[in-house]
Each structure stands twice: as structure tokens, then as C-alpha cells.
C-alpha atoms as a PDB file:
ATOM      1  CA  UNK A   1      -1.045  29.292 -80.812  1.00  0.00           C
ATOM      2  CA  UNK A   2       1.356  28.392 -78.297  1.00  0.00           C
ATOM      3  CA  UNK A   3       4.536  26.854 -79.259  1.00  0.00           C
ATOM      4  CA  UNK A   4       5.302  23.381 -77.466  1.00  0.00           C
ATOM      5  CA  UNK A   5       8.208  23.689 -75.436  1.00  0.00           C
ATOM      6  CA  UNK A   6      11.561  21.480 -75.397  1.00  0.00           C
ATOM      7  CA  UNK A   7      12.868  20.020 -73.176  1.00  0.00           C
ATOM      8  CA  UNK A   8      16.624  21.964 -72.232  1.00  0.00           C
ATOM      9  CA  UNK A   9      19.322  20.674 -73.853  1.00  0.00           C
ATOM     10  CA  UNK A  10      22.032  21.559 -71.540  1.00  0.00           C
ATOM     11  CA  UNK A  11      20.327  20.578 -68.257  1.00  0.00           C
ATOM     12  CA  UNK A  12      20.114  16.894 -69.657  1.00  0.00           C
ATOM     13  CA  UNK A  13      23.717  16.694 -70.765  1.00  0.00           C
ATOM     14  CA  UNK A  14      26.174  15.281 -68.124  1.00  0.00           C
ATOM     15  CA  UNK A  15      28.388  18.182 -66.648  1.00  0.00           C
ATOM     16  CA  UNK A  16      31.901  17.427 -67.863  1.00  0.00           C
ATOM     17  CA  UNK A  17      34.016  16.334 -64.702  1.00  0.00           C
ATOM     18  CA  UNK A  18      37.151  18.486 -63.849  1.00  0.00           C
ATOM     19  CA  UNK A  19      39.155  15.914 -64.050  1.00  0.00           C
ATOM     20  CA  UNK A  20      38.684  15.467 -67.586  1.00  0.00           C
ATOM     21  CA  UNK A  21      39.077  19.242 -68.482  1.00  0.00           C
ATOM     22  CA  UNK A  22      42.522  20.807 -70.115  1.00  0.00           C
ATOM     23  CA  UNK A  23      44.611  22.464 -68.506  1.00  0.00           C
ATOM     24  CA  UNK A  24      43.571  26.712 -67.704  1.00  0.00           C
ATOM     25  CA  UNK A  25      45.969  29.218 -66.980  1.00  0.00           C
ATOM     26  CA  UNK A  26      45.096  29.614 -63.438  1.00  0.00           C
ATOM     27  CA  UNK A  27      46.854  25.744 -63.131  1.00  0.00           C
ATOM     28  CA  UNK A  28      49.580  26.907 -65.133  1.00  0.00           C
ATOM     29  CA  UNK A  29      50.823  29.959 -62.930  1.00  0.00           C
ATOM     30  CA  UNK A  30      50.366  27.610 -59.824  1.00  0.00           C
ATOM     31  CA  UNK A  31      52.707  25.353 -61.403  1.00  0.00           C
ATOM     32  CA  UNK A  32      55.284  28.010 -61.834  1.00  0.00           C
ATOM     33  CA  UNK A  33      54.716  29.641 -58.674  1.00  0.00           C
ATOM     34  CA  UNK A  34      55.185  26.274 -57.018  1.00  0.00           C
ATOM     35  CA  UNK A  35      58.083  25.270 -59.087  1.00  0.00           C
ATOM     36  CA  UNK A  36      60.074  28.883 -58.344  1.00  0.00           C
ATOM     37  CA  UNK A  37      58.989  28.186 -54.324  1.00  0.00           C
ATOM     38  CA  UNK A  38      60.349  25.253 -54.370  1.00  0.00           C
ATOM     39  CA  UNK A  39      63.431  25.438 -56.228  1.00  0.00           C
ATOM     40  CA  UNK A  40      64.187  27.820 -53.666  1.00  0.00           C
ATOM     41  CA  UNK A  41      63.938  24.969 -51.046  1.00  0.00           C
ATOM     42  CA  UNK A  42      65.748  22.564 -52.848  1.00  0.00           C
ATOM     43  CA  UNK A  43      68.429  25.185 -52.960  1.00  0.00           C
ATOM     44  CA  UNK A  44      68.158  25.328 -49.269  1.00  0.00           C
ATOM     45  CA  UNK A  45      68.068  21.420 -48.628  1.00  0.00           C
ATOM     46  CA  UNK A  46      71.238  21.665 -50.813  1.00  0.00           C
ATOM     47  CA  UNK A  47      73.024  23.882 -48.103  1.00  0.00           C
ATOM     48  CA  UNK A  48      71.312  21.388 -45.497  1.00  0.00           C
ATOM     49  CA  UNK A  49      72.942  18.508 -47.037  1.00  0.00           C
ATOM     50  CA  UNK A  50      76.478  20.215 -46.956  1.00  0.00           C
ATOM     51  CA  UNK A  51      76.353  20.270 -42.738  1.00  0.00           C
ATOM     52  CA  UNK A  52      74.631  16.832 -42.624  1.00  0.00           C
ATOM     53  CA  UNK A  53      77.342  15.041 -44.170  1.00  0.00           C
ATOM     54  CA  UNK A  54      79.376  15.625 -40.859  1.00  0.00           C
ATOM     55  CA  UNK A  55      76.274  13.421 -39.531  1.00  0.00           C
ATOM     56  CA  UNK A  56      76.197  10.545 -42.118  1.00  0.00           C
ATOM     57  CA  UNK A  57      79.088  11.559 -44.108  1.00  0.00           C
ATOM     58  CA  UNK A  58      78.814   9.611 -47.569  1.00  0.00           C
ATOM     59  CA  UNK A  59      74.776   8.849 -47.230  1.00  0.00           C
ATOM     60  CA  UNK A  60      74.001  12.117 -46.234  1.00  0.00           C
ATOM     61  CA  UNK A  61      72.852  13.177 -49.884  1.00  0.00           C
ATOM     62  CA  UNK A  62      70.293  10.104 -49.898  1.00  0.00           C
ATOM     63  CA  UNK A  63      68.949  10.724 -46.273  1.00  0.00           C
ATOM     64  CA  UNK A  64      68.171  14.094 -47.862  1.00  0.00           C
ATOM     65  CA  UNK A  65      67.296  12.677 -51.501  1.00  0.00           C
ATOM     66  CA  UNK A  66      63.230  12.466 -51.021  1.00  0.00           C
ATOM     67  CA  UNK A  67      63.041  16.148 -50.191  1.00  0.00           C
ATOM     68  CA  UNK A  68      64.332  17.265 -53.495  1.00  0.00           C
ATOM     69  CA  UNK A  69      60.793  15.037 -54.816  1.00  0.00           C
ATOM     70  CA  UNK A  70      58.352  16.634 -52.725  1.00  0.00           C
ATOM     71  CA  UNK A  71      57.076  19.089 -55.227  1.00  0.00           C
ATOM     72  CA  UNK A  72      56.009  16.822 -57.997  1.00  0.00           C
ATOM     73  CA  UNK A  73      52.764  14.758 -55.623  1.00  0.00           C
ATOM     74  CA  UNK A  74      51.753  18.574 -54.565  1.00  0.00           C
ATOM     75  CA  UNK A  75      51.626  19.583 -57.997  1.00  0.00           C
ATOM     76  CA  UNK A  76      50.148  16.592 -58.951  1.00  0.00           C
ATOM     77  CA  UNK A  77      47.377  16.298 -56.340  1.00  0.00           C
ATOM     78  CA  UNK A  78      46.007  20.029 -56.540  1.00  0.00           C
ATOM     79  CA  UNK A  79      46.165  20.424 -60.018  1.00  0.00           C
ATOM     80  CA  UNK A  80      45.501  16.785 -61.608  1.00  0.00           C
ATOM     81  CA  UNK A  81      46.553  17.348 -64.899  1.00  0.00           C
ATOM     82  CA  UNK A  82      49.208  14.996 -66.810  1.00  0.00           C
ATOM     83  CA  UNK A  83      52.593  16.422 -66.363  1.00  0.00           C
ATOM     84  CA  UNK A  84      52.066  18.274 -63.751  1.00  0.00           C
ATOM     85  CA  UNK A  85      54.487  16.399 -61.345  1.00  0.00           C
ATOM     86  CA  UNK A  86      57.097  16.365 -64.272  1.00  0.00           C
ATOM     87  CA  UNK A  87      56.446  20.446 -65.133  1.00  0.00           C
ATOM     88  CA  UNK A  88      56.828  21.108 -61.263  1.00  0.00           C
ATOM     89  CA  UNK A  89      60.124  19.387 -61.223  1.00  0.00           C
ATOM     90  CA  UNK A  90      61.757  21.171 -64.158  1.00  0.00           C
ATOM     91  CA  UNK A  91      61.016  24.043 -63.213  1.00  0.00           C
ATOM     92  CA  UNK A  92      62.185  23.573 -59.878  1.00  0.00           C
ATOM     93  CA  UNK A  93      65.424  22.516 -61.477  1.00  0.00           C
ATOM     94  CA  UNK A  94      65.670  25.308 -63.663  1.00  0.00           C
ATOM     95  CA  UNK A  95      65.202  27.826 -60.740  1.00  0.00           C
ATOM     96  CA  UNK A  96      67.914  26.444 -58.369  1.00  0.00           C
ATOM     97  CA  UNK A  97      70.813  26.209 -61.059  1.00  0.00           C
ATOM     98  CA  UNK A  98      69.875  29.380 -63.585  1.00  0.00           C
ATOM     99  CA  UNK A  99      68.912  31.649 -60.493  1.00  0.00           C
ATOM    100  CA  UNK A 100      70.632  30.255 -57.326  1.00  0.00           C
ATOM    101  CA  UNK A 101      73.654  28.591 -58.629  1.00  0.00           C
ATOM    102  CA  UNK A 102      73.495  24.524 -57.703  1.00  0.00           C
ATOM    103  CA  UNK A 103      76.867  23.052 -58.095  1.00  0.00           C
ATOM    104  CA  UNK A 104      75.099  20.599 -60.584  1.00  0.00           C
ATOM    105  CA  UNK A 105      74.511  22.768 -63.531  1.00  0.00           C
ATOM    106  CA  UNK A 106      72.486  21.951 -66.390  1.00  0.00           C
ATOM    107  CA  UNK A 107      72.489  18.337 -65.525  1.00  0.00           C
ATOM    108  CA  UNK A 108      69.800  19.355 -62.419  1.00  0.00           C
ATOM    109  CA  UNK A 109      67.475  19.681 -65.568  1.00  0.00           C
ATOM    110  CA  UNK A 110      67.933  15.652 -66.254  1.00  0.00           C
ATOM    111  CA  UNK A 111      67.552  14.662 -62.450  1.00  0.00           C
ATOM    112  CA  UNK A 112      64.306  16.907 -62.156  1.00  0.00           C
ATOM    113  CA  UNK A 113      62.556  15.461 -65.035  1.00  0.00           C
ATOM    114  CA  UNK A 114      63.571  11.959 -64.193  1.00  0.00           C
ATOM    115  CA  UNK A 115      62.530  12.501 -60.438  1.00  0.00           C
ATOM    116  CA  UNK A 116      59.202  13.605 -61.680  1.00  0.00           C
ATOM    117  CA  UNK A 117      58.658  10.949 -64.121  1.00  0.00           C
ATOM    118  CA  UNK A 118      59.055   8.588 -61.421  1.00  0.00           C
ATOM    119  CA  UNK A 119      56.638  10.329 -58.902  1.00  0.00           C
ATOM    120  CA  UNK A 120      54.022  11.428 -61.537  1.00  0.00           C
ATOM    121  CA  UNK A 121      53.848   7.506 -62.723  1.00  0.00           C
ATOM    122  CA  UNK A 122      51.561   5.654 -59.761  1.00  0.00           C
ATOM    123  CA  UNK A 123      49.231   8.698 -60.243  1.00  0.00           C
ATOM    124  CA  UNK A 124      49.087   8.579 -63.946  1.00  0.00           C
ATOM    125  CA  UNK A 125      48.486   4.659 -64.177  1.00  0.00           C
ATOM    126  CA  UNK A 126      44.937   5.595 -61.568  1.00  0.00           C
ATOM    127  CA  UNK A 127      44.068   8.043 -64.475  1.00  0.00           C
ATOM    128  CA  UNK A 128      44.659  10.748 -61.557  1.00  0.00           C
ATOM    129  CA  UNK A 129      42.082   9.298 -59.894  1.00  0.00           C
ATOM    130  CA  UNK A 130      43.975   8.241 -56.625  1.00  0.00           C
ATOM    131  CA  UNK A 131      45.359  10.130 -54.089  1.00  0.00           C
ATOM    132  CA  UNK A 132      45.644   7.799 -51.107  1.00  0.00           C
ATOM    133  CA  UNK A 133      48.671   7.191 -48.459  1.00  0.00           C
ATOM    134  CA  UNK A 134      49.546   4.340 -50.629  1.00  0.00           C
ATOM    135  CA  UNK A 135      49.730   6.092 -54.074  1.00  0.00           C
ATOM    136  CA  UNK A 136      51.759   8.776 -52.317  1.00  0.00           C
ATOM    137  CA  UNK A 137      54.294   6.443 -50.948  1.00  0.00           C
ATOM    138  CA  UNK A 138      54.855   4.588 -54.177  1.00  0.00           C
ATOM    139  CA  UNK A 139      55.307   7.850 -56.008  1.00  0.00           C
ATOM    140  CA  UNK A 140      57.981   8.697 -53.824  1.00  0.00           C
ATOM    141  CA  UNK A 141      59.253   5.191 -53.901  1.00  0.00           C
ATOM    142  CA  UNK A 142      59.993   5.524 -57.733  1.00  0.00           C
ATOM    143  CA  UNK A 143      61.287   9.273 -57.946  1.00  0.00           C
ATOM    144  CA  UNK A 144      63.767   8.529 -55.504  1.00  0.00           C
ATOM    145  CA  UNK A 145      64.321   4.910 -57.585  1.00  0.00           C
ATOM    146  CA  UNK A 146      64.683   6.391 -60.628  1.00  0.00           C
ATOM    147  CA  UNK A 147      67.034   8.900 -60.217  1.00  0.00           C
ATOM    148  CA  UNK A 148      69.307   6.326 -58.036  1.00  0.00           C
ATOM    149  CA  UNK A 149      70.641   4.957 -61.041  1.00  0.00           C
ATOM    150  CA  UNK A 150      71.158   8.064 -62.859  1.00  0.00           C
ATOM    151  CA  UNK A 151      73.275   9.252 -59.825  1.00  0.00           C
ATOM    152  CA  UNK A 152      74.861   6.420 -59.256  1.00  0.00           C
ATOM    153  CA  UNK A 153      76.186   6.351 -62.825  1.00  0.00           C
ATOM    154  CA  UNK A 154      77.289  10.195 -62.569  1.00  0.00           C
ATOM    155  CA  UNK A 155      78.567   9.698 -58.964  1.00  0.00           C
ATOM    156  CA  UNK A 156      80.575   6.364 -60.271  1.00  0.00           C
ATOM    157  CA  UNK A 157      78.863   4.124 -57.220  1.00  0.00           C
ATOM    158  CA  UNK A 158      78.297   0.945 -59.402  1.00  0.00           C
ATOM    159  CA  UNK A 159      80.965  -1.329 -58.333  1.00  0.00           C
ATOM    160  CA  UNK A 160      81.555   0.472 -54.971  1.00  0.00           C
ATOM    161  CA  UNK A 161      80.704  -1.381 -51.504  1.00  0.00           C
ATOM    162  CA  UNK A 162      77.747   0.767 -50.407  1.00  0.00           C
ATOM    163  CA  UNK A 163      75.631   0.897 -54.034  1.00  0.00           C
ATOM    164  CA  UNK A 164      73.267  -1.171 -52.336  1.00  0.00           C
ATOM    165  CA  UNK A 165      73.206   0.668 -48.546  1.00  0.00           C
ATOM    166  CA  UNK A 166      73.327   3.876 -50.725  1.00  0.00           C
ATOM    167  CA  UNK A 167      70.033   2.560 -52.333  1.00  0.00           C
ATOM    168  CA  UNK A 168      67.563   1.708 -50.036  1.00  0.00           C
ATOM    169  CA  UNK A 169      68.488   4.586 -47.334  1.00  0.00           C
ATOM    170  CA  UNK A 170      67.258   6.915 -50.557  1.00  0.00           C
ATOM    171  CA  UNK A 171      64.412   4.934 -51.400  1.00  0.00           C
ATOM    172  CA  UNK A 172      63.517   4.779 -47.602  1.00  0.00           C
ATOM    173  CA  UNK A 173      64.033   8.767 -47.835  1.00  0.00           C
ATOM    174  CA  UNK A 174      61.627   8.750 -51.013  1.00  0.00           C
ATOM    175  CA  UNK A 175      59.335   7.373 -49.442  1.00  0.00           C
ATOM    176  CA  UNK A 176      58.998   9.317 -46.520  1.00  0.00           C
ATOM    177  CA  UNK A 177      60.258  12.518 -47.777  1.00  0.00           C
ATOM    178  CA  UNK A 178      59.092  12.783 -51.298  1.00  0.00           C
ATOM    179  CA  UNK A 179      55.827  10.463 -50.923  1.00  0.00           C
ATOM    180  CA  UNK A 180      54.249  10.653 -47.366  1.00  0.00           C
ATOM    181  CA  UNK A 181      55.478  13.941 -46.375  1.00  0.00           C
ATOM    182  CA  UNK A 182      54.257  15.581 -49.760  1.00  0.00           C
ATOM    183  CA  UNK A 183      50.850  13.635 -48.352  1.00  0.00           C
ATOM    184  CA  UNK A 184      51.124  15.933 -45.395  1.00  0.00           C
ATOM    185  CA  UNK A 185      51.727  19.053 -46.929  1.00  0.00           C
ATOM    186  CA  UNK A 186      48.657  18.574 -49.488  1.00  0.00           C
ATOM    187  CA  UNK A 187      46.254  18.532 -46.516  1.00  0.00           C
ATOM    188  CA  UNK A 188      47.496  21.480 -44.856  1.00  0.00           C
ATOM    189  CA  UNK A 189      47.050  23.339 -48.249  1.00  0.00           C
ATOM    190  CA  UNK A 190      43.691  22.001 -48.706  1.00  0.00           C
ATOM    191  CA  UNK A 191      42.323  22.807 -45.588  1.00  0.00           C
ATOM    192  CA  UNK A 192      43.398  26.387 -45.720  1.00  0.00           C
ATOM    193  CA  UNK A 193      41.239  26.501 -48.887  1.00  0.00           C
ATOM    194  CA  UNK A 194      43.170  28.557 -50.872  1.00  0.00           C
ATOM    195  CA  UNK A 195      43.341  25.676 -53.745  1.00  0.00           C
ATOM    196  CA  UNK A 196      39.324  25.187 -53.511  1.00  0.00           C
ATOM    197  CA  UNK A 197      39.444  26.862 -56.787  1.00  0.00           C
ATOM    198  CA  UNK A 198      41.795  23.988 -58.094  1.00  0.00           C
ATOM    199  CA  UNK A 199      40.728  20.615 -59.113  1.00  0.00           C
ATOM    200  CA  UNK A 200      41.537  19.463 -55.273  1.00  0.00           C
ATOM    201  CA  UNK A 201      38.856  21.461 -54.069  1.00  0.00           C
ATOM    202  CA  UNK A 202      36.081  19.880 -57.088  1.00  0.00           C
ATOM    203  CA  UNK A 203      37.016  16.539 -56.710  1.00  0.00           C
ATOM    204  CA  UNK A 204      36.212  13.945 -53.902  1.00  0.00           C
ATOM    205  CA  UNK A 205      39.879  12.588 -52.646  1.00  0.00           C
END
């Protein structure tokens, strides 16, 4: 007698999305290797920002300020896990003052995981969902924000004439630098298609 046959569990079960997967240790070495990469920028926009202040003098650090953000919306877009714009930052930080000596010490530690609190936000409140121009330019927008104030108290600028100038020529710089230009540089990655093994390259943008 034959048996009867049943129907396949597993090919009636929804696949689970990546999106709602943990994180694998593939994502976790790309988040090193992309902090270490670009801690070695940042160390490099720091030497930048020493022959720019002849240039713009006092505002030169916050023409420059988006470009120390542009790590976290990478991380965040290829990898779309929580924390990834926030991991990416830290390490970052830890990389330019442990390895390659920033002038700001230990404290580079508090500026990267503020700066990628602030850009990891717009991404986290679309569930990581959203990767538009828009969301870009807001996460730049608040990583540049955020960290204002915590410079501005180190830096003693409250009080001071150009708090205000100071302010919105680094949020201007977020935005372009941190948010739009991070846009940018996550479509030249994904088109190479070296990430298609990354959430990126499973997920519809």
C-alpha cells in the first residue's frame, strides 16, 4: 500500500527576509575592515583640515566635519543590521587615535559613537527599510548635529560670536559630506558587486 504523501513543509513556509536575520560573521569582518579603512581616512582628512584652515581659518574643522561621518550610512546601507553605523564609527575612532595618533585621544571614542548615533537614527526609525537621497541626507544632518554640541562644549564655542555660523556650515557639511556623498559611494560599491553577498545585494533599495 502506498503511503499518501504530504504536502512539504518547508516549501510552504515563508523564506525569512534578510533583513530580519542576525548578524553573520561575514557582516562583522566588513564592519571592521571598513572601520580600520576608514579610520585611516579620517586620519588623513585630519591632516587635510590642518592646511585648510589657512582657507577658512576658524570654520575650517566644520567645512571638513561631514567627512569624518561618512562611514556610518556605508556601513549601514550594505550591511542593514542595528548598530552598524554606530560599530563603524567606533571603530573608526579607535583606529585613528590607538594606531595613528589623533591629537584628540580617547575622547575620539565619544565623538565617534555620538556621530554614529546620529547618522544610524533616520535609518533605524524606517526599520532599515529606507535608503533613499532623503534618508541619507537627514542621517548626515543629525551626525554632524549631534556632535556640534558636544564640540562646542569641549571647544568652549557657547557664548562665542560664530556658535551659530559655526553650526550650520557643519550641518551644511553633514549633509553633503556625511549624508549625500556616503549616498554616492554606496552605489559605486554596489555596482562593482563585490557586496552582492551582503544584505545590499538581497534586498530591493
Amino acid at each position: 500500500m502506498n503511503a499518501v504523501s504530504t504536502p512539504d513543509q518547508s516549501s510552504t513556509t515563508p523564506p525569512r527576509t534578510p533583513s530580519r536575520q542576525g548578524w553573520q560573521l561575514k557582516d562583522i569582518v566588513l564592519l571592521v575592515v571598513l572601520g580600520v579603512v576608514f579610520g585611516v581616512l579620517y586620519w588623513a582628512l585630519v591632516q587635510a583640515w590642518g592646511a585648510s584652515r589657512l582657507l577658512f581659518g576658524d570654520l575650517a574643522e566644520h567645512v571638513l566635519a561631514g567627512g569624518w561621518l561618512i562611514v556610518a550610512p556605508i556601513a549601514i546601507a550594505i550591511i542593514r543590521r542595528p548598530f552598524a553605523g554606530i560599530g563603524a564609527e567606533l571603530i573608526a575612532a579607535v583606529v585613528e587615535f590607538i594606531f595613528l595618533g589623533s591629537p584628540v585621544g580617547p575622547l575620539l571614542a565619544v565623538v565617534g559613537l555620538i556621530q554614529g548615533a546620529g547618522s544610524e537614527l533616520p535609518f533605524a526609525l524606517t526599520r532599515y527599510r529606507n535608503y533613499s537621497w532623503w534618508i541619507f541626507a537627514v542621517s548626515g544632518l543629525l551626525g554632524a548635529g549631534l556632535v556640534f554640541f558636544w564640540s562646542a562644549y569641549q571647544g568652549g564655542w557657547y557664548g562665542t560670536d560664530l556658535l551659530w555660523i559655526r553650526f550650520v556650515v557643519q550641518i551644511i557639511s553633514g549633509v553633503i559630506l556625511g549624508g549625500l556623498l556616503a549616498k554616492v559611494t554606496v552605489g559605486g560599491i554596489h555596482r562593482t558587486g563585490v557586496v552582492d553577498n551582503y544584505a545590499i545585494g538581497r534586498e530591493s533599495e
